[in-house]
Protein backbone atom coordinates (compact mmCIF):
# COMPACT_ATOMS: atom_id res chain seq x y z
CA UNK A 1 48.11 -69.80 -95.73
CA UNK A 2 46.38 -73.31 -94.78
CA UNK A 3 47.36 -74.58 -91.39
CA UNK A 4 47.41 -78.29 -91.15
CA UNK A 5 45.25 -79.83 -88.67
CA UNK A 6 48.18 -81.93 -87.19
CA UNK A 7 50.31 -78.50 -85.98
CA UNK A 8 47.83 -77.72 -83.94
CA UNK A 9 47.80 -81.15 -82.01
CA UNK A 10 51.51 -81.22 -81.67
CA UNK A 11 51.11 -78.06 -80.35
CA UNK A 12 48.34 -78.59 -77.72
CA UNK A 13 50.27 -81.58 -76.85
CA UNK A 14 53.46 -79.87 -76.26
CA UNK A 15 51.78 -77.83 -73.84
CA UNK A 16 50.15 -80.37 -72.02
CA UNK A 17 52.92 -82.15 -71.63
CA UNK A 18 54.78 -78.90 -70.92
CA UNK A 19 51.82 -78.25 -67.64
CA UNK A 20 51.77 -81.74 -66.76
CA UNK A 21 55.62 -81.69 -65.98
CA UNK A 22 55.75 -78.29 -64.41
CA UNK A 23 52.68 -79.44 -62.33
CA UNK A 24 54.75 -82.59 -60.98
CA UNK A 25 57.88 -80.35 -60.64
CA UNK A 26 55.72 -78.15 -57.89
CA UNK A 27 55.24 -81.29 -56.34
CA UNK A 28 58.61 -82.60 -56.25
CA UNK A 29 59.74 -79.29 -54.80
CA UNK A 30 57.07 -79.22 -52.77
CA UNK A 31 57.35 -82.63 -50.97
CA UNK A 32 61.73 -81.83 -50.83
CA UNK A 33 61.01 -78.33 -48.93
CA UNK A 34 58.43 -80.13 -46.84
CA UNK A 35 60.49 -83.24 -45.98
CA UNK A 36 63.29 -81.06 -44.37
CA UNK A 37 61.11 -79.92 -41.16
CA UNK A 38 59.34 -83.07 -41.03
CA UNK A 39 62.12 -84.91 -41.53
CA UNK A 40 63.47 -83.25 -38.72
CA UNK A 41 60.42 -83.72 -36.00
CA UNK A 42 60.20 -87.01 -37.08
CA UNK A 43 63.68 -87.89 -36.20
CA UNK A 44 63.93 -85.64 -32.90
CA UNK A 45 60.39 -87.28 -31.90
CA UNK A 46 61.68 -91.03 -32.40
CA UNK A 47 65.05 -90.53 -30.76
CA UNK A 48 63.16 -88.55 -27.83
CA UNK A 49 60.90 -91.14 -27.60
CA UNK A 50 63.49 -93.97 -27.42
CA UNK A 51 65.60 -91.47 -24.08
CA UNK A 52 62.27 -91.71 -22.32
CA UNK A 53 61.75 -95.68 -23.08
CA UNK A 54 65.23 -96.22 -21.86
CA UNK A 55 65.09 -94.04 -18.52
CA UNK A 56 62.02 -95.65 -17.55
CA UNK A 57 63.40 -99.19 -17.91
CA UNK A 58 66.55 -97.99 -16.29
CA UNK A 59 63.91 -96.82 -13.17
CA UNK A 60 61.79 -99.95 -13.10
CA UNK A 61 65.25 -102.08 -13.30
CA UNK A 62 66.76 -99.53 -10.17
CA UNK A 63 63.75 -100.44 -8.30
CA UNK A 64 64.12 -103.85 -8.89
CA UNK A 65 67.31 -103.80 -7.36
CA UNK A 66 66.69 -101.82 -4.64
CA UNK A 67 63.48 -104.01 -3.45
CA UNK A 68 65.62 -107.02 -3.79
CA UNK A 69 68.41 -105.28 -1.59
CA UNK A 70 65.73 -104.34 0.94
CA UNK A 71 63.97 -108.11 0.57
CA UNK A 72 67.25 -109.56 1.68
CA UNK A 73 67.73 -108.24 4.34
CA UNK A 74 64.83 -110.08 5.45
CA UNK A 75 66.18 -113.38 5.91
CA UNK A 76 67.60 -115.57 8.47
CA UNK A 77 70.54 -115.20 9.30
CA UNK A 78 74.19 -116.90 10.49
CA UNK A 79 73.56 -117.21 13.77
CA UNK A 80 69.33 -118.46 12.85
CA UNK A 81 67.76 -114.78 13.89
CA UNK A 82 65.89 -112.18 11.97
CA UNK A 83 68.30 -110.32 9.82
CA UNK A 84 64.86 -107.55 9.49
CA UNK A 85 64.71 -106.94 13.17
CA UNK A 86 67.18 -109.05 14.88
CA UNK A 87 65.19 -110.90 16.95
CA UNK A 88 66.42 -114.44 17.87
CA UNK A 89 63.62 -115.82 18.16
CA UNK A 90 61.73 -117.76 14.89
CA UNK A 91 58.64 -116.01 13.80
CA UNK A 92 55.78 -117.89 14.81
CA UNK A 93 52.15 -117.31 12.71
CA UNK A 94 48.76 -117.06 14.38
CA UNK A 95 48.19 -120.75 13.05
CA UNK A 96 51.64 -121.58 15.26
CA UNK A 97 53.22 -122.13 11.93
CA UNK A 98 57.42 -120.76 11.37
CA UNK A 99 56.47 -117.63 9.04
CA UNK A 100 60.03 -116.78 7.17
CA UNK A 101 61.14 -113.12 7.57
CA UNK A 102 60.26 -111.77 4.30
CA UNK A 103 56.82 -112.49 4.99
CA UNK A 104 56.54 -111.80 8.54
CA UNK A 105 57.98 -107.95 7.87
CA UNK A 106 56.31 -107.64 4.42
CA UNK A 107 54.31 -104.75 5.46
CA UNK A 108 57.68 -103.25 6.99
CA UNK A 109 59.30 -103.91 3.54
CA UNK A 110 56.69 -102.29 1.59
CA UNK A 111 56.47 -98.86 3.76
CA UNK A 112 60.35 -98.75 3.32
CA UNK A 113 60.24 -98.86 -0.34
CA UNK A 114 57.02 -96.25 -0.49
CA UNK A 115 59.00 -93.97 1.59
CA UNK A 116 62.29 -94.17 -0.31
CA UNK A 117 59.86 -93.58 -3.95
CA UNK A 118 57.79 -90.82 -2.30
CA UNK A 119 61.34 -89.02 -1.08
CA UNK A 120 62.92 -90.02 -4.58
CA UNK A 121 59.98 -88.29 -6.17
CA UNK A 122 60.54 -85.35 -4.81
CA UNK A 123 63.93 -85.10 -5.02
CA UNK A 124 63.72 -85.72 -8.59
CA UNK A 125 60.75 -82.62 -9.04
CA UNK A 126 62.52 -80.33 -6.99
């Protein structure tokens, strides 16, 4: 019995056609198991990542608010006195200059703010 030469390349064909897809079927199952847990971190790392984005800007936003509370007061007020430290009289400079109350008590204004952070922080760690 004569075999014909062309068997045995539809043969050898079959079967590498036959590995190559069972080959790319281990990789399609492959990449499906591992895109579950990935998948997964991914998502959890992007929508952690956007809570922390958010709290911060909701921080830097409260603190804006709260230094321009604390600037306010800080001003002149109704009756032409220091609403800081309710003096009457105008703030005069060394150069004998009016200085307005936000920069006259700027140093006052800044300590304030430091102490309410440094008591916030540890508030917030405790």
């Amino acid at each position: 019995m004569k075999r014909s030469p062309g068997l045995a390349r539809v043969i050898g064909i079959v079967l590498v056609v036959g590995l190559v897809l069972l080959i790319i079927k281990w990789a399609l199952i492959t990449a499906a198991i591992l895109a579950v847990p990935f998948g997964a971190w991914w998502f959890y790392d992007r929508t952690a990542t956007r809570k922390r984005q958010r709290a911060q800007q909701q921080r830097a936003s409260a603190a804006a608010r709260r230094r321009a509370e604390v600037e306010s007061l800080a001003s002149v007020d109704a009756a032409g006195g220091c609403g800081w430290c309710g003096s009457r009289l105008a703030h005069i400079g060394r150069d004998g200059r009016l200085v307005l109350p936000l920069d006259w008590h700027r140093a006052e204004i800044e300590q304030v703010l430091q102490s309410e952070n440094e008591a916030g922080s540890t508030v917030r760690q405790g």
